[in-house]
PDB file of N, CA and C in Angstrom:
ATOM      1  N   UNK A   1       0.826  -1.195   0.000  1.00  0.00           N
ATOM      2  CA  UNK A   1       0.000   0.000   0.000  1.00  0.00           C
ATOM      3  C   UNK A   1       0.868   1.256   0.000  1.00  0.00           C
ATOM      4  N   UNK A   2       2.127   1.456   0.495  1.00  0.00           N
ATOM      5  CA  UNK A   2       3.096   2.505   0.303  1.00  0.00           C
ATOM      6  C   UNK A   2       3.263   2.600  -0.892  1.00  0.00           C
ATOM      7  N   UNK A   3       3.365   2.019  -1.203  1.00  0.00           N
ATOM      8  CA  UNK A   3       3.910   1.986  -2.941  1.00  0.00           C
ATOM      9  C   UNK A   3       2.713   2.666  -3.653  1.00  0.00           C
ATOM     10  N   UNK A   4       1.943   2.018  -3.583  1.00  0.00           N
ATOM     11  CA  UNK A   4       0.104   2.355  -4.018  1.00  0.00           C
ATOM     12  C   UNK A   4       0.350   3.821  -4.069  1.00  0.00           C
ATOM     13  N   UNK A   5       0.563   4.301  -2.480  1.00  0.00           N
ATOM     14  CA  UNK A   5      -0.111   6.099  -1.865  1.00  0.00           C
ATOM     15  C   UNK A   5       1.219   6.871  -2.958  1.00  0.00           C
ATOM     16  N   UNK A   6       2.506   6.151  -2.470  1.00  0.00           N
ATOM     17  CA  UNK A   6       3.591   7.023  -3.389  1.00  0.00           C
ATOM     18  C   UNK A   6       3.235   7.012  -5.220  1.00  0.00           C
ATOM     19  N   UNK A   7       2.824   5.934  -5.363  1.00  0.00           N
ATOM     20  CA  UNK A   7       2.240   6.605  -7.110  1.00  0.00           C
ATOM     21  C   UNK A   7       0.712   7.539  -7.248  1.00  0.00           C
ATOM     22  N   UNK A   8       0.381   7.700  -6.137  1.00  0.00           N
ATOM     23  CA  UNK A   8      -0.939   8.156  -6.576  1.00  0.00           C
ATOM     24  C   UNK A   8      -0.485   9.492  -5.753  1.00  0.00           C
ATOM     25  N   UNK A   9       0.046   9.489  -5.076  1.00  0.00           N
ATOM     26  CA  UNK A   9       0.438  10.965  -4.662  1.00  0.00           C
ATOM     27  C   UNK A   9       1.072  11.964  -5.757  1.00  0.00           C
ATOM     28  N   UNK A  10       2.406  11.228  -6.328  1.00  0.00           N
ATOM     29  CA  UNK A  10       2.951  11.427  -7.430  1.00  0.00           C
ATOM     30  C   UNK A  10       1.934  11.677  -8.587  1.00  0.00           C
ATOM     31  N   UNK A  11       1.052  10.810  -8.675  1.00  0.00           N
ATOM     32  CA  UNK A  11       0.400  11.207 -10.002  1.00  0.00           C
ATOM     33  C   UNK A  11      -1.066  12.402  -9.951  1.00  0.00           C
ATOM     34  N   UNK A  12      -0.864  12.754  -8.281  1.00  0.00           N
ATOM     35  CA  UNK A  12      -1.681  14.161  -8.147  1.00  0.00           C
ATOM     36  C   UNK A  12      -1.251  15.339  -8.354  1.00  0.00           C
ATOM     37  N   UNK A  13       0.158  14.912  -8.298  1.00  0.00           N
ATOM     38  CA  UNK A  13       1.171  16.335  -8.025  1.00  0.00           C
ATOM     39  C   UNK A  13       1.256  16.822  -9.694  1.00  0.00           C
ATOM     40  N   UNK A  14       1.674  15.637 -10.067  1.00  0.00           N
ATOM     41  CA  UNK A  14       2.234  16.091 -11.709  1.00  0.00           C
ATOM     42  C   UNK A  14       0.596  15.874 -12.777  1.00  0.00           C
ATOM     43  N   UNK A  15      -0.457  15.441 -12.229  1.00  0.00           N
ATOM     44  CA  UNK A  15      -1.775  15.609 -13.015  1.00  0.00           C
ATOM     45  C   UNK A  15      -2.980  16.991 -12.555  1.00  0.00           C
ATOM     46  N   UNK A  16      -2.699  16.735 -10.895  1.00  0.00           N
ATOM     47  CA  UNK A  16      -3.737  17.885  -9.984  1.00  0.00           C
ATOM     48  C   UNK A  16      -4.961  16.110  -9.598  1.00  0.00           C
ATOM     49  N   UNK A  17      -4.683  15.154 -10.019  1.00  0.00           N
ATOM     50  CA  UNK A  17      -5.514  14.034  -9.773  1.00  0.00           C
ATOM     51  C   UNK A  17      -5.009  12.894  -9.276  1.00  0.00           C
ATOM     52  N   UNK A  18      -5.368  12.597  -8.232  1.00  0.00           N
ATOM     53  CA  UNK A  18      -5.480  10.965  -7.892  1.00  0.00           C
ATOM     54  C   UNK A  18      -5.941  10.200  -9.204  1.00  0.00           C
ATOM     55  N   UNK A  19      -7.161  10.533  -9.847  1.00  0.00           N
ATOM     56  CA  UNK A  19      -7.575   9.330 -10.748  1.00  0.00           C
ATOM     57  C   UNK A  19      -7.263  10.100 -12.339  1.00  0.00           C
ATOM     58  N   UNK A  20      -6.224   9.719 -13.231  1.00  0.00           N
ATOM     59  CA  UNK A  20      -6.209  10.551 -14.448  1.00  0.00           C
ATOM     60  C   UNK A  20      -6.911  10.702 -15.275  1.00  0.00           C
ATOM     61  N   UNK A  21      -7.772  10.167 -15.326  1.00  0.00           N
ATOM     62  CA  UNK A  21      -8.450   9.752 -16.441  1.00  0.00           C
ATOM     63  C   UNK A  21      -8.990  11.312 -17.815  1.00  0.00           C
ATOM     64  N   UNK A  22      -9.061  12.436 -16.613  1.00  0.00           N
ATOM     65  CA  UNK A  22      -9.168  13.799 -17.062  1.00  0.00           C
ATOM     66  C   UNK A  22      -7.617  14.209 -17.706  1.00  0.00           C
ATOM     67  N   UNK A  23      -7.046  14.071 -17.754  1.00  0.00           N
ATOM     68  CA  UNK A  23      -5.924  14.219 -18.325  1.00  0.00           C
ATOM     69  C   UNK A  23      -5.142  14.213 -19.288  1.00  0.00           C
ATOM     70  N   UNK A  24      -5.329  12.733 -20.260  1.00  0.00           N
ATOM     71  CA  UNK A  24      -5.178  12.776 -21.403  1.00  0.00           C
ATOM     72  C   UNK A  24      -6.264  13.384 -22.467  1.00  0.00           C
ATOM     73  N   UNK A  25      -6.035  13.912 -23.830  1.00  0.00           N
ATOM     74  CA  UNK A  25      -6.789  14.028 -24.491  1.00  0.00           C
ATOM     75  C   UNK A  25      -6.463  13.602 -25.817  1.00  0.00           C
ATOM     76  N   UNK A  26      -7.243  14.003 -26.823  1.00  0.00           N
ATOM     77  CA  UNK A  26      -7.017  13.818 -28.060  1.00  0.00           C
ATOM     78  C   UNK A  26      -5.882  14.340 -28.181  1.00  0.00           C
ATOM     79  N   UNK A  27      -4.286  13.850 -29.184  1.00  0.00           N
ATOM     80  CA  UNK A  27      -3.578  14.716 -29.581  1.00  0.00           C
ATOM     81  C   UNK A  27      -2.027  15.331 -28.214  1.00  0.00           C
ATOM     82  N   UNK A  28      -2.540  14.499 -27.177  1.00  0.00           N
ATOM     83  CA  UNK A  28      -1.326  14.162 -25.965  1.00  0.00           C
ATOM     84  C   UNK A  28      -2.234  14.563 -24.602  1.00  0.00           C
ATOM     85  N   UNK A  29      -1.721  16.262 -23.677  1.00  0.00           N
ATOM     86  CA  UNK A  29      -2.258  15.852 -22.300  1.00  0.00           C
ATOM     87  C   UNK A  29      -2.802  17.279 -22.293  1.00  0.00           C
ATOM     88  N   UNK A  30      -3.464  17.218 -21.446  1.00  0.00           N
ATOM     89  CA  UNK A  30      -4.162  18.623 -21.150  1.00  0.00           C
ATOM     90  C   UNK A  30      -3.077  20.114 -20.826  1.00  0.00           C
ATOM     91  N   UNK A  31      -2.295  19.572 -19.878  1.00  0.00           N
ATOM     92  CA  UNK A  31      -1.372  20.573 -19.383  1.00  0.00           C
ATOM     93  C   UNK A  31       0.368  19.895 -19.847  1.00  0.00           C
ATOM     94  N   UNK A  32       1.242  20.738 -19.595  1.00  0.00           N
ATOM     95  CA  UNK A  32       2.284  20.307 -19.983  1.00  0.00           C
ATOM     96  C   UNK A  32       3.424  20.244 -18.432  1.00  0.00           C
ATOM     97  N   UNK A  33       4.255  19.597 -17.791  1.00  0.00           N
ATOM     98  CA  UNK A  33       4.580  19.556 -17.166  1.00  0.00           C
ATOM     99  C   UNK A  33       5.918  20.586 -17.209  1.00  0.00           C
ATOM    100  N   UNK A  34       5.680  21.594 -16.146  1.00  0.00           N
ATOM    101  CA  UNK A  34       7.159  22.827 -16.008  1.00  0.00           C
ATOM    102  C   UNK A  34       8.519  21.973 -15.631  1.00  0.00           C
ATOM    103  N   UNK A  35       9.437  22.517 -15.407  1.00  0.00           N
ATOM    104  CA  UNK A  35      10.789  21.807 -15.195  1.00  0.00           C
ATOM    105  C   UNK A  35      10.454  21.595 -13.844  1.00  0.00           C
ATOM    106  N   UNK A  36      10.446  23.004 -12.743  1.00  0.00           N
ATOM    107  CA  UNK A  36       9.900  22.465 -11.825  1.00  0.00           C
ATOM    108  C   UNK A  36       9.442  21.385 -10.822  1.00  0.00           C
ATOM    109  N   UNK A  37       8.219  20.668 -12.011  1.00  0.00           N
ATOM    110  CA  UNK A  37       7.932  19.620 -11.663  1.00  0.00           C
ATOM    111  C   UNK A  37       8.411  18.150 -12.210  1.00  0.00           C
ATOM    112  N   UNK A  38       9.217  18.494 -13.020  1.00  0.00           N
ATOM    113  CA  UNK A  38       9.996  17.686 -13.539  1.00  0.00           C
ATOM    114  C   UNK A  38      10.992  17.302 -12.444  1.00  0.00           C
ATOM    115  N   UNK A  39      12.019  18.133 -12.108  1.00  0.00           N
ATOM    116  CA  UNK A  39      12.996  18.073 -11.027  1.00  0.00           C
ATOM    117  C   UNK A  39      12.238  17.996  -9.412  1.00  0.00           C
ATOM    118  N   UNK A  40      11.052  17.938  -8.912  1.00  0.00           N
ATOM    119  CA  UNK A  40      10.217  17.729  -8.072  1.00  0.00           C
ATOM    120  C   UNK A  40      10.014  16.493  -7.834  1.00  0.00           C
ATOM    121  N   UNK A  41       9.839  15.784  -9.210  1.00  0.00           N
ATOM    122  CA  UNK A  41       9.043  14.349  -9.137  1.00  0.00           C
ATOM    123  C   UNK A  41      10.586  13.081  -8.921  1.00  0.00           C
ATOM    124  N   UNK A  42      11.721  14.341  -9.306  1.00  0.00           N
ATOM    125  CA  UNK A  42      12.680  13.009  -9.250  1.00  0.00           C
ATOM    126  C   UNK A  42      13.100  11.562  -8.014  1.00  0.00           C
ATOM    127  N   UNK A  43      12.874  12.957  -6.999  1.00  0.00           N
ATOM    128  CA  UNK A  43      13.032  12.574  -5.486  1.00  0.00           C
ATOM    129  C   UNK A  43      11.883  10.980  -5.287  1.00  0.00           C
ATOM    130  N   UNK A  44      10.663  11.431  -5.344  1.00  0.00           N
ATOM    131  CA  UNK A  44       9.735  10.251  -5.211  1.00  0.00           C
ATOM    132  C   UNK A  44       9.754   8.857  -6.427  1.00  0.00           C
ATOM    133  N   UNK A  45      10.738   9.264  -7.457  1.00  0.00           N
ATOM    134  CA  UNK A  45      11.001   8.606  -8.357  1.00  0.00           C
ATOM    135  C   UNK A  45      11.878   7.538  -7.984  1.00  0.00           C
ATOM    136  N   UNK A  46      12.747   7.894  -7.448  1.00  0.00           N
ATOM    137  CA  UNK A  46      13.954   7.061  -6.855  1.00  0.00           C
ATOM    138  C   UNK A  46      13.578   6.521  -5.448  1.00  0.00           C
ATOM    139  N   UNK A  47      12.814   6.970  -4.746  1.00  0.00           N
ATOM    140  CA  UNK A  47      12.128   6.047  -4.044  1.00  0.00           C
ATOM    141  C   UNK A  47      11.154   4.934  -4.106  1.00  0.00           C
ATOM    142  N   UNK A  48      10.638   5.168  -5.686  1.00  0.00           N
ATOM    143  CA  UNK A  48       9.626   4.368  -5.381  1.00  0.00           C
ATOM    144  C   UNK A  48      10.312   3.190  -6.253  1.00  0.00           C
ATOM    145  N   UNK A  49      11.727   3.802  -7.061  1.00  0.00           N
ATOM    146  CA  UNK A  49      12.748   2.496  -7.721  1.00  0.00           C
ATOM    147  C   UNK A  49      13.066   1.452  -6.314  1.00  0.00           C
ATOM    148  N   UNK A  50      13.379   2.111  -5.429  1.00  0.00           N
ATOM    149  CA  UNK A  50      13.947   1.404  -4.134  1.00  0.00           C
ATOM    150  C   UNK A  50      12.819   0.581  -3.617  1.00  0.00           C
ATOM    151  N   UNK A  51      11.611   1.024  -3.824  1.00  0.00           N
ATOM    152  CA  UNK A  51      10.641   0.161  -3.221  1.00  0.00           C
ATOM    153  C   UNK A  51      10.515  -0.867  -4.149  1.00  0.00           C
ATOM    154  N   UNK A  52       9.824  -0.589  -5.424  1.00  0.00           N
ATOM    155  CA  UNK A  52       9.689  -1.581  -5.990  1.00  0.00           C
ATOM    156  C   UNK A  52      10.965  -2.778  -6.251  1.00  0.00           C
ATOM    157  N   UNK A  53      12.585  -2.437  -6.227  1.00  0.00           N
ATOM    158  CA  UNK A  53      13.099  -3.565  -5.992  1.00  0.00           C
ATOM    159  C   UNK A  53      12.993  -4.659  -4.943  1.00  0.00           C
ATOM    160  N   UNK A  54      13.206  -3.358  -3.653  1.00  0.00           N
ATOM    161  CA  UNK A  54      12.862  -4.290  -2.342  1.00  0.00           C
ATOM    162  C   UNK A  54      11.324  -5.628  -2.603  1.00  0.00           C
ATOM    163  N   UNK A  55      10.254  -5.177  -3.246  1.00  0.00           N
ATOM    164  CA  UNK A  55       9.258  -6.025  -3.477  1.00  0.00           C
ATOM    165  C   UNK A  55       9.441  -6.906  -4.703  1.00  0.00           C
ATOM    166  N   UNK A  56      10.499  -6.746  -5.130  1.00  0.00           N
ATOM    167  CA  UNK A  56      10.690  -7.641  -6.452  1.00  0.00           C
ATOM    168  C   UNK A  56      11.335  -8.526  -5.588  1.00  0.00           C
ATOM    169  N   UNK A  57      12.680  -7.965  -4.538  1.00  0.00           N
ATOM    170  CA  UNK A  57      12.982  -8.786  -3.971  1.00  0.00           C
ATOM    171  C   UNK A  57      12.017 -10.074  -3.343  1.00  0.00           C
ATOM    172  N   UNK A  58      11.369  -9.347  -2.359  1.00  0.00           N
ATOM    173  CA  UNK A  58      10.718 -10.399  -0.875  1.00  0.00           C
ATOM    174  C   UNK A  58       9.650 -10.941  -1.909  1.00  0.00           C
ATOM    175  N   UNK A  59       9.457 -10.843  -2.786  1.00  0.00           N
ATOM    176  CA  UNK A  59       8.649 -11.718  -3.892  1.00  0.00           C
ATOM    177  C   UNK A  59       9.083 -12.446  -4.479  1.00  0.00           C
ATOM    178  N   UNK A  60       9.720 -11.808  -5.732  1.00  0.00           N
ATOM    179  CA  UNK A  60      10.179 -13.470  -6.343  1.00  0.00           C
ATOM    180  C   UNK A  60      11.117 -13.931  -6.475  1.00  0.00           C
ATOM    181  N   UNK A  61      12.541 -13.479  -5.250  1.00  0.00           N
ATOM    182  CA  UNK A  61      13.401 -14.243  -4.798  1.00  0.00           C
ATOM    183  C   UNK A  61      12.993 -15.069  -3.969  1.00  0.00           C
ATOM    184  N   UNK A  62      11.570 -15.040  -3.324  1.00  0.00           N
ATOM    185  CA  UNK A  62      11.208 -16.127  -1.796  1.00  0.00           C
ATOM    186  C   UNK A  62      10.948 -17.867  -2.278  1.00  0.00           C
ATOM    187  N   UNK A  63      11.378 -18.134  -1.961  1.00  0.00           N
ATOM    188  CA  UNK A  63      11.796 -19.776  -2.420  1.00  0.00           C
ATOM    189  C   UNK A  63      10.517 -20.260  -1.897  1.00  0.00           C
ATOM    190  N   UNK A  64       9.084 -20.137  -1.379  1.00  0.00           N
ATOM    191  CA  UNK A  64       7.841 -20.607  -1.223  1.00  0.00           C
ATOM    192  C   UNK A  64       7.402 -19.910  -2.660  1.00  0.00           C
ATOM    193  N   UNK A  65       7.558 -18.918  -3.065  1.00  0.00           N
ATOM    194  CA  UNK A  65       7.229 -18.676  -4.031  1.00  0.00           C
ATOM    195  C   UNK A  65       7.383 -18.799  -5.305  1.00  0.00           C
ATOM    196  N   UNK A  66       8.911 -19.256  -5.293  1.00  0.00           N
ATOM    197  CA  UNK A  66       9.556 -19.614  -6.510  1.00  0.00           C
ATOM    198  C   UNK A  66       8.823 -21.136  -6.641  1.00  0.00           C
ATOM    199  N   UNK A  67       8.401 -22.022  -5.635  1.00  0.00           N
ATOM    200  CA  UNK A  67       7.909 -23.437  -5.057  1.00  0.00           C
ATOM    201  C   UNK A  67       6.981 -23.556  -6.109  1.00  0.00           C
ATOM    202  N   UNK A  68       6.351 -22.564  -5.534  1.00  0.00           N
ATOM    203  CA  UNK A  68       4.173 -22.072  -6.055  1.00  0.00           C
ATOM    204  C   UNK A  68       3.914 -22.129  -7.179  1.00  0.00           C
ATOM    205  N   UNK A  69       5.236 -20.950  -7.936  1.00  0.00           N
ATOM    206  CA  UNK A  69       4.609 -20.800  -9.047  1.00  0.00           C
ATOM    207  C   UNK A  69       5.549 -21.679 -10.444  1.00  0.00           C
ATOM    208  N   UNK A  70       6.090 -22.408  -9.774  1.00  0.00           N
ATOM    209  CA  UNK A  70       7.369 -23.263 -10.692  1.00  0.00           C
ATOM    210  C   UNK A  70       6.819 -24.207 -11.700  1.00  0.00           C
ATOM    211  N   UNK A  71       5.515 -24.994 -11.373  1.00  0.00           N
ATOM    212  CA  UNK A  71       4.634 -25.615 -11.937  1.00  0.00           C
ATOM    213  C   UNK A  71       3.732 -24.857 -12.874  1.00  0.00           C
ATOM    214  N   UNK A  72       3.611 -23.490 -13.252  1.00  0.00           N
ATOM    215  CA  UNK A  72       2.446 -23.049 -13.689  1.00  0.00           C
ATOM    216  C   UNK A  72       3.357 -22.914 -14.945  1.00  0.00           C
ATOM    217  N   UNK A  73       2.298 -23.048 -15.813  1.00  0.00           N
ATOM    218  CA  UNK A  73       2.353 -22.984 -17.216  1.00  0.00           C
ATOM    219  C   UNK A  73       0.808 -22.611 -17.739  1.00  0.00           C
ATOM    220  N   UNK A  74       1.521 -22.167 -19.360  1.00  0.00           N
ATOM    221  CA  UNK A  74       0.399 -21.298 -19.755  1.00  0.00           C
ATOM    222  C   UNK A  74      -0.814 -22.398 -20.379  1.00  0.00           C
ATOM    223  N   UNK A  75      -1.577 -21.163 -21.047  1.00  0.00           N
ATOM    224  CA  UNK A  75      -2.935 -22.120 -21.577  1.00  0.00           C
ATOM    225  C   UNK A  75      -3.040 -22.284 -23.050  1.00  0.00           C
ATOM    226  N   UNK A  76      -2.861 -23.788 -23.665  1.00  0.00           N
ATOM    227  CA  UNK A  76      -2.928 -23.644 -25.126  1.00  0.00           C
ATOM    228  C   UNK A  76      -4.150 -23.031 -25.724  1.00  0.00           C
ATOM    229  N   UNK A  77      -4.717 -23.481 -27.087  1.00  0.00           N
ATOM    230  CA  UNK A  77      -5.965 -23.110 -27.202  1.00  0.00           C
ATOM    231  C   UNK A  77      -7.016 -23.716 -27.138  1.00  0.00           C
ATOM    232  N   UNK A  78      -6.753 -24.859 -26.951  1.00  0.00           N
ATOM    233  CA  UNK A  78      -7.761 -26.264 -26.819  1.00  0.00           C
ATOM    234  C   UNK A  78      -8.057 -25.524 -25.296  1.00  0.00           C
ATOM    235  N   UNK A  79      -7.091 -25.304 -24.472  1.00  0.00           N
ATOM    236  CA  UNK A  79      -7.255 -24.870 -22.857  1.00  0.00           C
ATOM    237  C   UNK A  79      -8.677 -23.684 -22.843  1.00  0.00           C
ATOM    238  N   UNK A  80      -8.099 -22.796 -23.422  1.00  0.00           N
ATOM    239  CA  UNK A  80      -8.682 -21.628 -23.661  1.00  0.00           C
ATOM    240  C   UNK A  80     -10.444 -21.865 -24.334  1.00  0.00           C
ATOM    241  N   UNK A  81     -10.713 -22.486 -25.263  1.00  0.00           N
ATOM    242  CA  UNK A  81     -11.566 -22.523 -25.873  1.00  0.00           C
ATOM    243  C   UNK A  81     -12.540 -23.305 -24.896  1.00  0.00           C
ATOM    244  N   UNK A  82     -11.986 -24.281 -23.723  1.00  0.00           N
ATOM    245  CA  UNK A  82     -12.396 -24.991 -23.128  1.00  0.00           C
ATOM    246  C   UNK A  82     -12.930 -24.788 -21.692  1.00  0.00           C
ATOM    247  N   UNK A  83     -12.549 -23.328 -21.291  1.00  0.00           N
ATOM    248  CA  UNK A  83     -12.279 -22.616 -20.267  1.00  0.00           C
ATOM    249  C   UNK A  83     -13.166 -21.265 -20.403  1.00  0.00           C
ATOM    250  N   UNK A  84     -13.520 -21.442 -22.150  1.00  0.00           N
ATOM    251  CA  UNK A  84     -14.475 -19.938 -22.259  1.00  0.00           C
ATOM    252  C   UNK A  84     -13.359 -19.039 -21.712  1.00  0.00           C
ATOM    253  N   UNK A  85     -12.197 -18.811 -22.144  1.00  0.00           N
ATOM    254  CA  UNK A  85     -11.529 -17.839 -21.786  1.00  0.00           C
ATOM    255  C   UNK A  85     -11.304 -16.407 -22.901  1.00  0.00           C
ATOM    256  N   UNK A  86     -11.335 -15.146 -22.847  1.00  0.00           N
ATOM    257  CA  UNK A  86     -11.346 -14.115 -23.237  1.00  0.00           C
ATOM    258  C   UNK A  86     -10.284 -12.900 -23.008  1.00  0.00           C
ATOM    259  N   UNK A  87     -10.252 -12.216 -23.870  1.00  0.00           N
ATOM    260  CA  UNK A  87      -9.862 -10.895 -23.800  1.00  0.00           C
ATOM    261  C   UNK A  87      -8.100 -11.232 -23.836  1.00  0.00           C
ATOM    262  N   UNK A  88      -7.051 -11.100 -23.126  1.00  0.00           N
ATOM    263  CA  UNK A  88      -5.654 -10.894 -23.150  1.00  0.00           C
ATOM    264  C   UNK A  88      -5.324 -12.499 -22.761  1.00  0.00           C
ATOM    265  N   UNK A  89      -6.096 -13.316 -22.107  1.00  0.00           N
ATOM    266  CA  UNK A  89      -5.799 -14.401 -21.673  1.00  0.00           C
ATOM    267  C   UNK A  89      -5.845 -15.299 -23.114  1.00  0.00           C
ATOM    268  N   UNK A  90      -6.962 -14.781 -23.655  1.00  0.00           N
ATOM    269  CA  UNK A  90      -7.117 -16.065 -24.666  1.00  0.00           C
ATOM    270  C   UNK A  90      -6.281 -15.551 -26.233  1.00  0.00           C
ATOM    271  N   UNK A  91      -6.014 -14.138 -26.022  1.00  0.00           N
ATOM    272  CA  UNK A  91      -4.980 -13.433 -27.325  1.00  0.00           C
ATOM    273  C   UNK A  91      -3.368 -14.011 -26.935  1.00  0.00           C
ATOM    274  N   UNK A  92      -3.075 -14.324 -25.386  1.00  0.00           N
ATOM    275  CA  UNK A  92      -1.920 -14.611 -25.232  1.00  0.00           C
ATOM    276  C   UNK A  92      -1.385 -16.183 -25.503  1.00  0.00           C
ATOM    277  N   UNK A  93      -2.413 -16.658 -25.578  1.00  0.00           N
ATOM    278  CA  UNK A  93      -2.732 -18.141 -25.692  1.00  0.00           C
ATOM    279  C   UNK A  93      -2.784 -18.667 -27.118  1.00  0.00           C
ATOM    280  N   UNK A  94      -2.727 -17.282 -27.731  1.00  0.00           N
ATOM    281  CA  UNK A  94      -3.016 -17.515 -29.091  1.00  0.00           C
ATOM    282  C   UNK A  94      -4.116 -17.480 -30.386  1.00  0.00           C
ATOM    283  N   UNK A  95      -5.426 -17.452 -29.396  1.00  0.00           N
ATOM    284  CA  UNK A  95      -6.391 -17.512 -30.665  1.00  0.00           C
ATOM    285  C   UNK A  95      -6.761 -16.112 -30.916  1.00  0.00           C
ATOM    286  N   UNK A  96      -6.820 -15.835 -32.463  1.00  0.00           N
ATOM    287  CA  UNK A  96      -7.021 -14.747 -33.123  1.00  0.00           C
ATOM    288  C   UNK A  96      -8.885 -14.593 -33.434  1.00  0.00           C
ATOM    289  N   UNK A  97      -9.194 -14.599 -32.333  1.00  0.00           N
ATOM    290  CA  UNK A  97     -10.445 -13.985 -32.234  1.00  0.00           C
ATOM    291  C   UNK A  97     -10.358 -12.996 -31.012  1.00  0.00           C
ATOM    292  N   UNK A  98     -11.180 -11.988 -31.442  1.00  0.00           N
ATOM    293  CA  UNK A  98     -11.328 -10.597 -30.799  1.00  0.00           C
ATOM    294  C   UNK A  98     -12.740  -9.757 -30.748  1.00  0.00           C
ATOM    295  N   UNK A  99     -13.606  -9.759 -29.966  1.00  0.00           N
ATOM    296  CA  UNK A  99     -15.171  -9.780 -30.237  1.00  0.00           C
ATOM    297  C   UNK A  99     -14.868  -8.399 -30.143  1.00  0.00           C
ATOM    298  N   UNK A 100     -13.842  -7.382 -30.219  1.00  0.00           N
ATOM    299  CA  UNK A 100     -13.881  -5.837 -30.314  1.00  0.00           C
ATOM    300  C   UNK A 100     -13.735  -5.476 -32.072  1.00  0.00           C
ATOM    301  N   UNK A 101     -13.656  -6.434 -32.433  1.00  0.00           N
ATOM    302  CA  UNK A 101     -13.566  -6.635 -34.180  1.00  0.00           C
ATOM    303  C   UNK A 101     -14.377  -7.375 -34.529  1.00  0.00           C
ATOM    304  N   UNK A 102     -14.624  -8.692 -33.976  1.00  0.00           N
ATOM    305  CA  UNK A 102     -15.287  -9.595 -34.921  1.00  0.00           C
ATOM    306  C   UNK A 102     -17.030  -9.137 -34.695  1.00  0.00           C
ATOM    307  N   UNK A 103     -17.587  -8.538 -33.399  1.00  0.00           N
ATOM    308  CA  UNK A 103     -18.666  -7.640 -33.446  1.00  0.00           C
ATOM    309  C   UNK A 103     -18.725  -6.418 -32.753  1.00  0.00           C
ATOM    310  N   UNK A 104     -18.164  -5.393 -33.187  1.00  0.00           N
ATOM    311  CA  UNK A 104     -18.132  -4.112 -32.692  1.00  0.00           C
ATOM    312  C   UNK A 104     -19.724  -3.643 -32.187  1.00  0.00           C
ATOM    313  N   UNK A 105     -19.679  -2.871 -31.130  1.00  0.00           N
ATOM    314  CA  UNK A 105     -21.160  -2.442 -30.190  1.00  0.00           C
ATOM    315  C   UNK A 105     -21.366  -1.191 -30.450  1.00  0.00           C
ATOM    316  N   UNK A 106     -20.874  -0.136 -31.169  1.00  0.00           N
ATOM    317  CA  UNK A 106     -20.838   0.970 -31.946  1.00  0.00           C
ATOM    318  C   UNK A 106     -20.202   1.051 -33.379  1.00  0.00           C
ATOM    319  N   UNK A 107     -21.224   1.609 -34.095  1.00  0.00           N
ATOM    320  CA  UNK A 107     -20.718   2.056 -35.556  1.00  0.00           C
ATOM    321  C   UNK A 107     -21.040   3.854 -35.613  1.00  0.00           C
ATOM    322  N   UNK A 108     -19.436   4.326 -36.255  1.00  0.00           N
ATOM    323  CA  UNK A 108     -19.781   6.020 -36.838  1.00  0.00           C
ATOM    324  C   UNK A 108     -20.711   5.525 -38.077  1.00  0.00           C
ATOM    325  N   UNK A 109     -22.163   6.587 -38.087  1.00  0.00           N
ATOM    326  CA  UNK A 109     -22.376   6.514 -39.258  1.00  0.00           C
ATOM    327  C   UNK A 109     -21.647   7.512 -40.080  1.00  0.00           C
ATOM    328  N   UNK A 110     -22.381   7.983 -41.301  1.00  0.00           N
ATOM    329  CA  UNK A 110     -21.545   8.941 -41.559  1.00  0.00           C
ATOM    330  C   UNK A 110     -22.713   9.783 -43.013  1.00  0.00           C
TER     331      UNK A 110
END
């Protein structure tokens, strides 16, 4: 959860928002970031490098964990098709179906 508050703090400072979603627009971002805040954000930058190693560490150097997940392997497509699986799971798996193409839920008319 530190990690969590330090990116979302960070991303209030340099957006004015906890949630960005107001931020981007057509064509790049609403506002442009001053040097200022450029040289501002470095400090929490390099902390949050230090955190996230430390959690790369106590994660997936931990030998219960390396245990856990040593057996897992992915899903062919026989898996997938069989599993009703969708979206990034079943594109990573391989099958080239995509219901954001094969039936789109909006059309521009024109």
């Amino acid at each position: 959860m530190q990690v969590r508050e330090m990116v979302l703090d960070l991303t209030e400072y340099l957006t004015g928002n906890r949630i960005t979603k107001g931020i981007t627009m057509i064509g790049g971002v609403r506002r442009d970031l001053t040097a200022e805040m450029v040289h501002e954000s470095l400090r929490p930058l390099q902390q949050l490098k230090k955190q996230v190693q430390r959690l790369h560490h106590v994660t997936l150097d931990d030998s219960t964990i390396q245990m856990r997940l040593s057996e897992l392997r992915g899903v062919d497509q026989g898996g997938c098709f069989e599993a009703v699986s969708v979206g990034p799971t079943a594109r990573a798996s391989g099958v080239r179906k995509d219901v954001r193409l094969d039936q789109p839920t909006s059309r521009l008319e024109t």
